[in-house]
C-alpha atoms as a PDB file:
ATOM      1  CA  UNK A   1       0.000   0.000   0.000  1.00  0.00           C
ATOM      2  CA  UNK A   2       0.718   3.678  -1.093  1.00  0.00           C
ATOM      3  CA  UNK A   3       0.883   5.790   2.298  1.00  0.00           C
ATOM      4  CA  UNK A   4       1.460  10.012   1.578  1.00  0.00           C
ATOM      5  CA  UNK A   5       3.065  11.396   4.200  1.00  0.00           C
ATOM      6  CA  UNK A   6       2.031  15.299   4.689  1.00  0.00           C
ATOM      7  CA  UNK A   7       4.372  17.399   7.021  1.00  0.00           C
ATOM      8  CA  UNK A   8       5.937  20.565   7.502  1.00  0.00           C
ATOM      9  CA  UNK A   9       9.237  21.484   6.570  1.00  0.00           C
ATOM     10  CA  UNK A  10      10.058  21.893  10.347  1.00  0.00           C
ATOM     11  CA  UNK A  11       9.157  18.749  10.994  1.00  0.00           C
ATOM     12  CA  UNK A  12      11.272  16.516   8.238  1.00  0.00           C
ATOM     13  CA  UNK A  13      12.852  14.743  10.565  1.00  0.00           C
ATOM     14  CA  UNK A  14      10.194  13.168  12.293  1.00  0.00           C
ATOM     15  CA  UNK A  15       8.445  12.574   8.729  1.00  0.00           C
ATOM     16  CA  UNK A  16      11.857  10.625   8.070  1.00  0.00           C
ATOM     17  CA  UNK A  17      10.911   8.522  10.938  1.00  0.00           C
ATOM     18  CA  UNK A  18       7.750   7.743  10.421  1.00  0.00           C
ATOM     19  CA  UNK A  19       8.610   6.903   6.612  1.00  0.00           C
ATOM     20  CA  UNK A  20      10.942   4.705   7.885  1.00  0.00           C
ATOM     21  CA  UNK A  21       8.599   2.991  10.033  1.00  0.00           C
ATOM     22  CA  UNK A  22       5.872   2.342   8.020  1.00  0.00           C
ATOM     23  CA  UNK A  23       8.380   0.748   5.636  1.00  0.00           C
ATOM     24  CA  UNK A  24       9.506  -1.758   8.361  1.00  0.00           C
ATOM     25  CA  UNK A  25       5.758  -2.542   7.977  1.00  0.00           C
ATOM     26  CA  UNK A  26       5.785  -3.018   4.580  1.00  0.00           C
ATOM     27  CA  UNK A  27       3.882   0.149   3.251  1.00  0.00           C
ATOM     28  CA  UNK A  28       5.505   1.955   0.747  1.00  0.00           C
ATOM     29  CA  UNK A  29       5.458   5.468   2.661  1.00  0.00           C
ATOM     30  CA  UNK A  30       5.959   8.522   0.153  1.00  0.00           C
ATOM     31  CA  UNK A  31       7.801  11.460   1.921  1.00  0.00           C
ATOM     32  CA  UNK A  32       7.835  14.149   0.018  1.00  0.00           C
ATOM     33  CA  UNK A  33      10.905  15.529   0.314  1.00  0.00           C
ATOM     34  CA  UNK A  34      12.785  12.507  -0.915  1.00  0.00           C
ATOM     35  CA  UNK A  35      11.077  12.359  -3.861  1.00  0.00           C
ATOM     36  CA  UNK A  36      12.142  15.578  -5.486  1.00  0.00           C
ATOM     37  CA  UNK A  37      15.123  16.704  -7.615  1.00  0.00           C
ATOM     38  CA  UNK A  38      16.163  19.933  -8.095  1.00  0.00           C
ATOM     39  CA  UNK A  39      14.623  22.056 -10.724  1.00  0.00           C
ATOM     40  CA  UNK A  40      11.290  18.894  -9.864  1.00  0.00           C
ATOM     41  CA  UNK A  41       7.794  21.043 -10.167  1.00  0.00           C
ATOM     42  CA  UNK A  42       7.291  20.654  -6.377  1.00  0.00           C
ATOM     43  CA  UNK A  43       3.482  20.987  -6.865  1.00  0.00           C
ATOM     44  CA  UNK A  44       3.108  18.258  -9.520  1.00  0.00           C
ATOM     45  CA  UNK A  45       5.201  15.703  -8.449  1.00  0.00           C
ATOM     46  CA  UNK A  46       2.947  15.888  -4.564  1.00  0.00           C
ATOM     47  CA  UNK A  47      -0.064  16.214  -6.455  1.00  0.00           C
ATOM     48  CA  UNK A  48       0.967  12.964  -8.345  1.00  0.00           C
ATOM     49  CA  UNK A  49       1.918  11.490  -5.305  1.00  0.00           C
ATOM     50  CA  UNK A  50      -1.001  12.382  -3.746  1.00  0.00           C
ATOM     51  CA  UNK A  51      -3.279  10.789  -6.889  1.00  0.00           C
ATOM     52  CA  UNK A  52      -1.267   7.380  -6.771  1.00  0.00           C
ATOM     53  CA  UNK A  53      -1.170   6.751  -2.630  1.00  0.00           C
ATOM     54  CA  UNK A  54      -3.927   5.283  -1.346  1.00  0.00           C
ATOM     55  CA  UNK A  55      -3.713   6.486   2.352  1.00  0.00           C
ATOM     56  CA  UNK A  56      -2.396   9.530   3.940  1.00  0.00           C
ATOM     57  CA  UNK A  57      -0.606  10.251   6.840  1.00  0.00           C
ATOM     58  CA  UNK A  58      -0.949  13.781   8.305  1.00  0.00           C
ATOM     59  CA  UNK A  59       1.532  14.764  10.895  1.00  0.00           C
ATOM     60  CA  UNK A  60      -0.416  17.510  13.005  1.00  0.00           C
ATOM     61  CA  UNK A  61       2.328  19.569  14.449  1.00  0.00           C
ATOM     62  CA  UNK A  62       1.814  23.218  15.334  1.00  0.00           C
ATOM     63  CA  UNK A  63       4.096  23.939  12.602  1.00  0.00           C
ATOM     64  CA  UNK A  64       1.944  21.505  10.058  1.00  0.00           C
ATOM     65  CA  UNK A  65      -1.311  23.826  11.072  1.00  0.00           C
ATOM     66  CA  UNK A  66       0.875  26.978   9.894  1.00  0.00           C
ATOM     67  CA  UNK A  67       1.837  25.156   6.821  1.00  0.00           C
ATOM     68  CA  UNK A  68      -0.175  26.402   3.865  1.00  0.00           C
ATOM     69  CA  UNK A  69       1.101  23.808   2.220  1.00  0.00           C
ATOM     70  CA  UNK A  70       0.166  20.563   4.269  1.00  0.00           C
ATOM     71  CA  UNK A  71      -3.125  22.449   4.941  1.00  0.00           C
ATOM     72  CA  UNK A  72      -3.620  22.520   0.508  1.00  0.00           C
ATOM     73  CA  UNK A  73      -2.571  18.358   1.094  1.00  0.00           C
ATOM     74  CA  UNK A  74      -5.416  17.647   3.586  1.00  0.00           C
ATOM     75  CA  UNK A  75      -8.062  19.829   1.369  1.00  0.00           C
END
């Protein structure tokens, strides 16, 4: 299974983490930030993440609820 894994930039390292975990489990957990290259149209690629998961993960961190971006990924 597909798991998305929305988070703030703050908190990355915890994302890691949990990424890491739910591979242990067998998921295949999409963090965002590993999938991207330089020069990567940020927007499309999590948008196409997004499409092809089938579960998503929201780490609700005071810093996620300021993200404009994470809030876009729940919506």
């Amino acid at each position: 299974m597909k798991v998305f894994v929305s988070h703030s930039r703050a908190d990355a390292p915890l994302a890691a983490r949990v990424c890491e975990g739910l591979r242990r489990e067998g998921l295949e957990a999409r963090h965002p930030d590993l999938h991207h290259l330089p020069g990567d149209n940020w927007a499309a690629n999590v948008g196409r993440a997004l499409e092809e998961s089938e579960a998503m993960v929201v780490l609700l961190t005071p810093a996620a609820v300021d993200s404009r971006h994470v809030m876009r990924e729940i919506e």
